[in-house]
Protein backbone atom coordinates (compact mmCIF):
# COMPACT_ATOMS: atom_id res chain seq x y z
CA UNK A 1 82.80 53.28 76.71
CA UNK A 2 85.24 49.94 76.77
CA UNK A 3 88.11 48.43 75.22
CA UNK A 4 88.58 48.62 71.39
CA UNK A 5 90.57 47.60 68.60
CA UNK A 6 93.70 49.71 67.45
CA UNK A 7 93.36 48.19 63.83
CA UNK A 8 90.77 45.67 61.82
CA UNK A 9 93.41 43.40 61.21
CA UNK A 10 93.95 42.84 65.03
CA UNK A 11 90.50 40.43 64.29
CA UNK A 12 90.86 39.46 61.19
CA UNK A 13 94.58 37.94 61.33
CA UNK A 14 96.40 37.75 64.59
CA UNK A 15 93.14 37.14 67.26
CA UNK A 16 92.82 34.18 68.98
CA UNK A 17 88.89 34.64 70.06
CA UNK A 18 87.22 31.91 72.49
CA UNK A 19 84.09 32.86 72.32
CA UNK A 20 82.44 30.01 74.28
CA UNK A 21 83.65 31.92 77.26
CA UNK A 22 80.69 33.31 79.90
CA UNK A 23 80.29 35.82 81.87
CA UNK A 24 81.21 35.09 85.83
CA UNK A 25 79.34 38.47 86.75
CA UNK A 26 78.22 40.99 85.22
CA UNK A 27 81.05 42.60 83.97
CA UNK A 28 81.64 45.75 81.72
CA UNK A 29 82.25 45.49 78.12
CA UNK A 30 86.15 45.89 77.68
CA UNK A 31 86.78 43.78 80.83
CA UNK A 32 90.29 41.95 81.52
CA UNK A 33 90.13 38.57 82.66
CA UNK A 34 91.49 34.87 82.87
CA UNK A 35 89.78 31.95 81.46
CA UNK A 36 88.95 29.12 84.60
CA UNK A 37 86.33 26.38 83.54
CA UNK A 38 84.69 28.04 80.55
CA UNK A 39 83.95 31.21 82.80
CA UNK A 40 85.58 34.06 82.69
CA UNK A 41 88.03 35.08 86.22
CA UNK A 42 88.84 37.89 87.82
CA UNK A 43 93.11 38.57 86.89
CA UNK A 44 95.48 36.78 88.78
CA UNK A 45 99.28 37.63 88.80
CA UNK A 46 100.12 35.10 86.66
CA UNK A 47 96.80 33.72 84.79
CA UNK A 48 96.54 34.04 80.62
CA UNK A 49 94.89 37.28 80.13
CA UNK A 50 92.38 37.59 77.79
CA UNK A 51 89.84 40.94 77.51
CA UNK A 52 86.11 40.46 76.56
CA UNK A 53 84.85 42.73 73.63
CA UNK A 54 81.47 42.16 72.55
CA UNK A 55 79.48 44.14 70.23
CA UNK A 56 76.37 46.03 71.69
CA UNK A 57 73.70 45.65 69.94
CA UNK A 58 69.69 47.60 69.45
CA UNK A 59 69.53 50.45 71.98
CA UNK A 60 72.61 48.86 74.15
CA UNK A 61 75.07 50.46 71.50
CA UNK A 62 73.82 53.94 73.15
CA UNK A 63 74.74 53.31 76.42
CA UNK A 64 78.00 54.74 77.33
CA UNK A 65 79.79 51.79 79.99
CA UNK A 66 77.32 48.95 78.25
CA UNK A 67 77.33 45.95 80.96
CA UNK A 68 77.49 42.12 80.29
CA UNK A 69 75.24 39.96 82.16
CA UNK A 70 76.32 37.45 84.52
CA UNK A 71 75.90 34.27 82.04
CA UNK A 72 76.33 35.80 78.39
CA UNK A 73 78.69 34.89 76.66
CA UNK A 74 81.98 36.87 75.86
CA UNK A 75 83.82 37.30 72.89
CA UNK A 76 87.07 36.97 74.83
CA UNK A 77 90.55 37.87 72.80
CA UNK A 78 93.45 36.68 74.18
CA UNK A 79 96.32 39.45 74.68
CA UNK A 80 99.54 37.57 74.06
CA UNK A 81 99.00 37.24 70.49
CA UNK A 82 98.68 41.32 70.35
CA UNK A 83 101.91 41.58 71.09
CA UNK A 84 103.31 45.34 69.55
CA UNK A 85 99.56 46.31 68.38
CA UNK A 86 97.77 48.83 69.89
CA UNK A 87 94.26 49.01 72.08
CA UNK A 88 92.09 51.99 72.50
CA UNK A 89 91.28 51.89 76.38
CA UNK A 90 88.47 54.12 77.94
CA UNK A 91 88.17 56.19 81.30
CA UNK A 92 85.31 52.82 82.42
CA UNK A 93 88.47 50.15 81.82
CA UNK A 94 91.40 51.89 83.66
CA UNK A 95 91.27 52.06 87.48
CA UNK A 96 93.55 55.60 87.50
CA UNK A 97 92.28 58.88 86.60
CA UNK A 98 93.74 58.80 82.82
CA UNK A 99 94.59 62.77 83.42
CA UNK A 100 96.91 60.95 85.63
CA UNK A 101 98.89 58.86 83.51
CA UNK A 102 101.76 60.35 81.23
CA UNK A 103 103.08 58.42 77.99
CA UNK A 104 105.19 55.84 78.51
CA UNK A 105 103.67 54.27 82.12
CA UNK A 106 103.40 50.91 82.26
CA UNK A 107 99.73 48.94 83.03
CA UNK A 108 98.50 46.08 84.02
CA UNK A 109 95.07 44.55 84.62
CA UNK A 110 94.07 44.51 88.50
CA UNK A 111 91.80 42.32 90.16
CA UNK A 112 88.43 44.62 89.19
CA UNK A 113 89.16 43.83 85.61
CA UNK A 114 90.83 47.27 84.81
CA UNK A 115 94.32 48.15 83.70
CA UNK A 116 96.13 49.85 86.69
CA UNK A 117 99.24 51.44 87.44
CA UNK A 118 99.87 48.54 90.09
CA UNK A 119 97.88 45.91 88.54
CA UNK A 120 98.56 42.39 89.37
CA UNK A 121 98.96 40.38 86.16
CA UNK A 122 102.51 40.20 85.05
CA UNK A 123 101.53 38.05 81.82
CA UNK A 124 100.94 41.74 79.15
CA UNK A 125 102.05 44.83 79.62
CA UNK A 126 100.18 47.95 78.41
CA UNK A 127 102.64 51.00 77.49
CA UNK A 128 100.54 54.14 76.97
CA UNK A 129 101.33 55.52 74.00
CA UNK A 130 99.12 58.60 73.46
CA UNK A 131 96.26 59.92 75.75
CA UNK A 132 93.45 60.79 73.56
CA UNK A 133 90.01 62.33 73.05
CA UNK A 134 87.82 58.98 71.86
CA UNK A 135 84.25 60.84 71.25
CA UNK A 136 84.12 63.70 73.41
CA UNK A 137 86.18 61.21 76.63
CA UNK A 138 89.17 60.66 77.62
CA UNK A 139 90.87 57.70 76.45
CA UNK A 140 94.63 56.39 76.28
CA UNK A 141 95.87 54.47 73.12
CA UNK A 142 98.35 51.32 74.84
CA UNK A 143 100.54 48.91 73.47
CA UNK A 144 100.08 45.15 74.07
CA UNK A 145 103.42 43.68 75.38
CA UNK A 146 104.10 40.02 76.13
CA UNK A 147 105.86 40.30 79.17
């Protein structure tokens, strides 16, 4: 599964998409990053995070943790201006077991890409909010904060 929007509007008003950005590695779709030289990065502690949601598309849109070759290009989102709105986050994007995780922990994206319970990157928070069923998985529902 990946990363994906809480609400429409989230793209359609408040995004601020690069989507010139390209892929360092191959990376899975949902993946947390930082922006160096066009490329995307893996997280540092204090680097602009941004998350890379692309749309899968013929028999890709099937596949369960779709992958983005090293060299495509990203639709990268930056998280600071989805400040208070919500993400759906997958099992495939968080590095704990979400069973784990109880509403109201705090995450942050780690150096794999993944939001973690002692991620790195101080820039957005992610409050869990509700732990979910998102198509038969388990999922969390998280709230963007500009730290």
């Amino acid at each position: 599964m990946a990363v994906f929007f809480g609400t429409v509007e989230m793209i359609e008003h408040s995004a601020h998409n690069d989507p010139t950005v390209v892929a360092h590695a191959e990376v899975p779709n949902g993946y947390f990053h930082i922006i160096s030289s066009g490329s995307s990065a893996v997280p540092t502690a204090s680097g602009e995070l941004w998350v890379a949601i692309n749309t899968p598309l013929g028999d890709d849109r099937y596949i369960a943790d779709v992958k983005i070759p090293q060299g495509a290009r990203l639709n990268s989102y930056r998280l600071v201006d989805w400040d208070g709105k919500e993400l759906i986050v997958t099992q495939a994007n968080v590095y704990d077991a979400i069973s784990g995780l109880s509403v109201g922990d705090t995450l942050n994206a780690d150096a794999n890409g993944k939001l973690n319970a002692s991620g790195l990157n101080t820039t957005v928070d992610f409050k869990v909010i509700e732990k979910i069923n998102y198509f038969g998985a388990p999922a969390i529902r998280v709230q963007v904060i500009k730290a």
